[in-house]
C-alpha atoms as a PDB file:
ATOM      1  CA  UNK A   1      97.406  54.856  54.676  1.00  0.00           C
ATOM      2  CA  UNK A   2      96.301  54.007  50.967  1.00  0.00           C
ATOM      3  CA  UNK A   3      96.493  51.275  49.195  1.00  0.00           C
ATOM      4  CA  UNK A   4      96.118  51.672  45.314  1.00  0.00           C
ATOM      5  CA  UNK A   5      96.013  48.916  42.349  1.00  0.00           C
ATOM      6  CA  UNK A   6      95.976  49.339  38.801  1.00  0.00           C
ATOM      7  CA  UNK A   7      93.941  46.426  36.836  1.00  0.00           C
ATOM      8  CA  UNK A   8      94.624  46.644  32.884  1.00  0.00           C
ATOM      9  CA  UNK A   9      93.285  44.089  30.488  1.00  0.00           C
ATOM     10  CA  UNK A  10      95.787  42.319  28.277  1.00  0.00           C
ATOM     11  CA  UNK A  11      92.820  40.308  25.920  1.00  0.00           C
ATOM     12  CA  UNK A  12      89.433  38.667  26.630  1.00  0.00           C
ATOM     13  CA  UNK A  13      89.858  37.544  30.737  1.00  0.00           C
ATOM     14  CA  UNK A  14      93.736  38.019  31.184  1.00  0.00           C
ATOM     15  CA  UNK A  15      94.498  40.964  32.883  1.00  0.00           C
ATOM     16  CA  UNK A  16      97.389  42.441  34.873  1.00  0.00           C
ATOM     17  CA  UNK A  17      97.471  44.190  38.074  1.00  0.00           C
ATOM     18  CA  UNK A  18     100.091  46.639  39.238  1.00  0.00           C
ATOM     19  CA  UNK A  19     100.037  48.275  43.325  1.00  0.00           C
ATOM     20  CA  UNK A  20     101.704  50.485  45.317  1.00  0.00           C
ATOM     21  CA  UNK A  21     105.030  48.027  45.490  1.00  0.00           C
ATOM     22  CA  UNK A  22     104.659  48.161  41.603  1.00  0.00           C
ATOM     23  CA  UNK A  23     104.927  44.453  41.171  1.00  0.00           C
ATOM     24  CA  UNK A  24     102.942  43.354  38.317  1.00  0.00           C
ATOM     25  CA  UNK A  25     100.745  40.342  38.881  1.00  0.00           C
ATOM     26  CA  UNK A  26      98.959  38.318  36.052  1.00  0.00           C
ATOM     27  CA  UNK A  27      94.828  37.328  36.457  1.00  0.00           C
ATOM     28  CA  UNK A  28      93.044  35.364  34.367  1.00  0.00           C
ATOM     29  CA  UNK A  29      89.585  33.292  34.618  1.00  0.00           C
ATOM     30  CA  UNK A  30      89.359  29.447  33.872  1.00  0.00           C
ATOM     31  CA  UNK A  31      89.131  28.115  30.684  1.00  0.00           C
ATOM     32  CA  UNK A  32      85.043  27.692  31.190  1.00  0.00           C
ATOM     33  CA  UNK A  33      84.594  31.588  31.331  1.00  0.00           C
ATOM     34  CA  UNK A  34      86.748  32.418  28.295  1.00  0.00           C
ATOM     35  CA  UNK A  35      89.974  32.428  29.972  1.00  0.00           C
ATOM     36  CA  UNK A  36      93.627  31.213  28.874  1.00  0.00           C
ATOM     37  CA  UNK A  37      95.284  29.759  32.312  1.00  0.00           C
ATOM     38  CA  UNK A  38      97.613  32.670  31.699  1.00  0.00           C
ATOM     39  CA  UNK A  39      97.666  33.484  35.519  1.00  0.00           C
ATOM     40  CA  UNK A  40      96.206  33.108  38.514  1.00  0.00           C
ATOM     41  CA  UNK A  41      92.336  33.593  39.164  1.00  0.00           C
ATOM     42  CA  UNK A  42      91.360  35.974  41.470  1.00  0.00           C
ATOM     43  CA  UNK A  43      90.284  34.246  43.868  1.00  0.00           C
ATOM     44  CA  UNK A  44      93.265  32.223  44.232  1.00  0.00           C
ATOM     45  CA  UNK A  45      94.984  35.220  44.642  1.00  0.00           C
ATOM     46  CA  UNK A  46      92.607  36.421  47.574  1.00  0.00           C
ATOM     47  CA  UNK A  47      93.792  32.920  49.108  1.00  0.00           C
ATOM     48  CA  UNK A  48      97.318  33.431  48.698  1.00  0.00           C
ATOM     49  CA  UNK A  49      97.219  37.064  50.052  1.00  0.00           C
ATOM     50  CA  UNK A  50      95.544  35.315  53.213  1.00  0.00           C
ATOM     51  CA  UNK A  51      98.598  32.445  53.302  1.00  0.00           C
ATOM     52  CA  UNK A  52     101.062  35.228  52.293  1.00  0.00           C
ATOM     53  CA  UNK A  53     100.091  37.514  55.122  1.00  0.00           C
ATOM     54  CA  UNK A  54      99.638  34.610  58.586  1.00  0.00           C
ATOM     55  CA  UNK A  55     103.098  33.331  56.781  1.00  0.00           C
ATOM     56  CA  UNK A  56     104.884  36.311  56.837  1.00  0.00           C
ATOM     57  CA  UNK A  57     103.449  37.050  60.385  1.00  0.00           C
ATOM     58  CA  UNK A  58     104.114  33.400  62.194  1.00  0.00           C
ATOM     59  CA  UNK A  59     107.747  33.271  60.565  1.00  0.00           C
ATOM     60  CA  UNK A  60     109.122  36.887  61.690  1.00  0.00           C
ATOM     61  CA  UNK A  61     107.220  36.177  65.398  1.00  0.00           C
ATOM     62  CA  UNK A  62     108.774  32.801  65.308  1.00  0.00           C
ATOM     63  CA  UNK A  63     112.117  34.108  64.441  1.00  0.00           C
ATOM     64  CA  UNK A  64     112.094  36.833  67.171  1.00  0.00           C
ATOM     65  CA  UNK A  65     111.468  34.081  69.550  1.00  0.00           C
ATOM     66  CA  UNK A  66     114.268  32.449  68.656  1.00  0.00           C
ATOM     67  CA  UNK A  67     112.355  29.345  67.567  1.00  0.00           C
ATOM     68  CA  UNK A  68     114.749  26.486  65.250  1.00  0.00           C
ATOM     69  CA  UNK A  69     111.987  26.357  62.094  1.00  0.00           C
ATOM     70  CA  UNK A  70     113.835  25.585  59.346  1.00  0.00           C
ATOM     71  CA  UNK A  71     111.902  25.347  56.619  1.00  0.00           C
ATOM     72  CA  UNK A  72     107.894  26.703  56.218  1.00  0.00           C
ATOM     73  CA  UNK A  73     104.830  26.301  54.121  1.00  0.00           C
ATOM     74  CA  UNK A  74     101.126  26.561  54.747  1.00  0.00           C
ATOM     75  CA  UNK A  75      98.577  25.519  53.039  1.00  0.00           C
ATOM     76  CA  UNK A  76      95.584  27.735  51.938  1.00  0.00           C
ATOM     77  CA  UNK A  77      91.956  25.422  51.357  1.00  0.00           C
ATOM     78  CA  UNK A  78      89.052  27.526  50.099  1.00  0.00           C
ATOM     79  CA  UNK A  79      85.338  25.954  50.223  1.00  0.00           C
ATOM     80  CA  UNK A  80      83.049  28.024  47.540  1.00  0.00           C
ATOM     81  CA  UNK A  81      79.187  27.430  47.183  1.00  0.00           C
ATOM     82  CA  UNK A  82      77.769  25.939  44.373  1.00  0.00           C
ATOM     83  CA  UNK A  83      75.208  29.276  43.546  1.00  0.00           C
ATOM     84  CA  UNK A  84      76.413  32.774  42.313  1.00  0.00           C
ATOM     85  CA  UNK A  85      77.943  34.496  43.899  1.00  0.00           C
ATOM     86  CA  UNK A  86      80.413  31.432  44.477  1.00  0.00           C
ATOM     87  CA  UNK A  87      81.818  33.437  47.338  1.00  0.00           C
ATOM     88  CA  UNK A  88      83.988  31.268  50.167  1.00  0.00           C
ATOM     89  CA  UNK A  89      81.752  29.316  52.541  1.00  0.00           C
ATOM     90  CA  UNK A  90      84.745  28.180  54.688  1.00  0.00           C
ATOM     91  CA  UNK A  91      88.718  28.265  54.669  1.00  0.00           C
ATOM     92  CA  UNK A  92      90.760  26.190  56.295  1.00  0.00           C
ATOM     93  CA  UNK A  93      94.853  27.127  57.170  1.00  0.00           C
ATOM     94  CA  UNK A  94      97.585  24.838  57.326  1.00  0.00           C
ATOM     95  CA  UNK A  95     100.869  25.548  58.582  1.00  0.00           C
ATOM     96  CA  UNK A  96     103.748  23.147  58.386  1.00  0.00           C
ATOM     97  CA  UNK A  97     106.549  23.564  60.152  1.00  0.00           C
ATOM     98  CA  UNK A  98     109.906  22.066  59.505  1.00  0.00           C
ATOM     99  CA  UNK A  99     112.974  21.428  62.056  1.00  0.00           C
ATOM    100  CA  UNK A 100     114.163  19.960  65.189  1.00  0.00           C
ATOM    101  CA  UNK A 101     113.403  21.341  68.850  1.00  0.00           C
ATOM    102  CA  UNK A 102     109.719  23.555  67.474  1.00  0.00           C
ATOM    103  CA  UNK A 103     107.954  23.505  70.328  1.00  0.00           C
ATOM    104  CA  UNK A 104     103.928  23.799  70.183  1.00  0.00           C
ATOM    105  CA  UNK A 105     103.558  26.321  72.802  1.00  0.00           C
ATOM    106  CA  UNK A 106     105.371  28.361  70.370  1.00  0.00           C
ATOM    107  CA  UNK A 107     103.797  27.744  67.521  1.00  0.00           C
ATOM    108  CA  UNK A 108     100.110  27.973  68.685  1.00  0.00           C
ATOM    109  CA  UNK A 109     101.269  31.524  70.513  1.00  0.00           C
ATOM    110  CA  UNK A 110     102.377  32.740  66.606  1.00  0.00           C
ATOM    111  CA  UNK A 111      99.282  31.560  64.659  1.00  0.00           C
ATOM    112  CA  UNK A 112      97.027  33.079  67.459  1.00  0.00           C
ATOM    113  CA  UNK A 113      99.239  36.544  67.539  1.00  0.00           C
ATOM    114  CA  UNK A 114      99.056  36.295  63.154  1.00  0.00           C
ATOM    115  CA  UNK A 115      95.151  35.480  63.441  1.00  0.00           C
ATOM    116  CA  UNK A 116      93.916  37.596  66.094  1.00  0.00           C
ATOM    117  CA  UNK A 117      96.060  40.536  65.660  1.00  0.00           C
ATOM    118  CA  UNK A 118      98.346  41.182  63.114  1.00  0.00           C
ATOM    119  CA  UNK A 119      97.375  39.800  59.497  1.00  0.00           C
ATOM    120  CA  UNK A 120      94.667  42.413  58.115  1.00  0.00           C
ATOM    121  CA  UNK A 121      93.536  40.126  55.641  1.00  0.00           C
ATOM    122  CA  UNK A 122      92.300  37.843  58.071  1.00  0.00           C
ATOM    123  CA  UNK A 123      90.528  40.282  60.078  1.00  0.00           C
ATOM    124  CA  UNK A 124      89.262  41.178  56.494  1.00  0.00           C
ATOM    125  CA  UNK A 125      87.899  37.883  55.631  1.00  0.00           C
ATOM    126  CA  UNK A 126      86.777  36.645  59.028  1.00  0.00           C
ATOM    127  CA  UNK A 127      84.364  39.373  58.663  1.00  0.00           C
ATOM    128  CA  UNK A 128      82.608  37.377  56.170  1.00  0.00           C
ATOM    129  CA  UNK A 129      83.865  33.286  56.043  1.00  0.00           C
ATOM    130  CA  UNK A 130      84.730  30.989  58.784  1.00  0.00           C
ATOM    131  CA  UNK A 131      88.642  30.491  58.801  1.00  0.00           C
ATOM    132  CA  UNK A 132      90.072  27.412  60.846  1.00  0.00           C
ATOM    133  CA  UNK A 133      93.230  26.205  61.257  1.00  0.00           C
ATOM    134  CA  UNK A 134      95.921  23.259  62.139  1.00  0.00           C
ATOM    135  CA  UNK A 135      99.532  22.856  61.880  1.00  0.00           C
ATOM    136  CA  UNK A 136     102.145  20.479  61.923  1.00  0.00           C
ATOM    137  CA  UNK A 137     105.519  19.759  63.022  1.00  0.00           C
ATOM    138  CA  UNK A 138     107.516  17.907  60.909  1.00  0.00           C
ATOM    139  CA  UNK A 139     111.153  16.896  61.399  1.00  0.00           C
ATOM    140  CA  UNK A 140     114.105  18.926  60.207  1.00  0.00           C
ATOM    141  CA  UNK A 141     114.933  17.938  56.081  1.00  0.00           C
ATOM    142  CA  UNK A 142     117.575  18.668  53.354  1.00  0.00           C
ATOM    143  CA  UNK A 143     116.044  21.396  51.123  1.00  0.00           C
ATOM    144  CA  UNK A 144     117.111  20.585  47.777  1.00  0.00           C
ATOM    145  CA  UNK A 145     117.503  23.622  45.388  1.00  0.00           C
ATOM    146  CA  UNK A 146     114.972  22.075  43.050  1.00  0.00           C
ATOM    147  CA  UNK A 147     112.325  22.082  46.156  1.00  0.00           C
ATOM    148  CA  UNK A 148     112.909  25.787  46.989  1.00  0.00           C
ATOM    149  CA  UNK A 149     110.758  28.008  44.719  1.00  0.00           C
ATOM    150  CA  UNK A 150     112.496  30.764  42.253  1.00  0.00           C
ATOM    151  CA  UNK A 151     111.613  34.193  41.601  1.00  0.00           C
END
């Protein structure tokens, strides 16, 4: 299989990127490098393809084994180095876990299935960064609607 993006630049830094799913996502560079904020840098987006991939992983293995999780979110920390190429020197994941009756066993048996076998992007970046990780378990909460991000 292929995978195929489009990058097209909207004016100075700000660019858009389209792939196969045809989702268009907005990059731009920090306000030091000529950039606007408009959108996300690109290496936050490398991050957040790393939480977006162990997330989707860990909840669908979780959810097969039955497990009461509630509510999710992880937590994506990327260490650069000072130098050029400011490339990742370390990441570190959190995963947070929300609900009553989440049992570790469980949850240490979906982040090593998400990390060891499953989520390509890790394999990707393990090839070049050390990635750690931790979790919690937190009891169950009311989600409020205002919590719960919208598309």
């Amino acid at each position: 299989m292929t995978k195929e993006v489009t990058v097209k630049q909207v004016s100075g830094i700000t660019f858009v990127a389209k792939g196969n799913s045809n989702h268009w996502v907005v990059m731009d560079g920090s306000t030091d490098f000529g950039g606007s904020l408009a959108g996300s840098a690109p290496k936050e987006l490398l991050l957040m393809s790393l939480g977006g991939c162990t997330s989707s992983d860990v909840v669908s293995i979780l959810k097969k084994r039955r497990v009461p999780v509630q509510n999710f979110e992880l937590n994506v920390k990327g260490v650069e180095r000072e130098e050029h190429p400011r490339i990742f020197t370390s990441i570190h994941i959190e995963y947070v876990f929300y609900g009553d009756g989440i049992e570790k066993a469980d949850v240490e048996r979906a982040i090593e299935l998400s990390t060891t076998k499953y989520c390509s992007v890790s394999a990707i970046l393990e090839a070049s960064v050390p990635i750690t990780h931790s979790y919690r378990i937190e009891p169950a909460v009311a989600v409020s609607p205002s919590t719960v991000p919208v598309n």
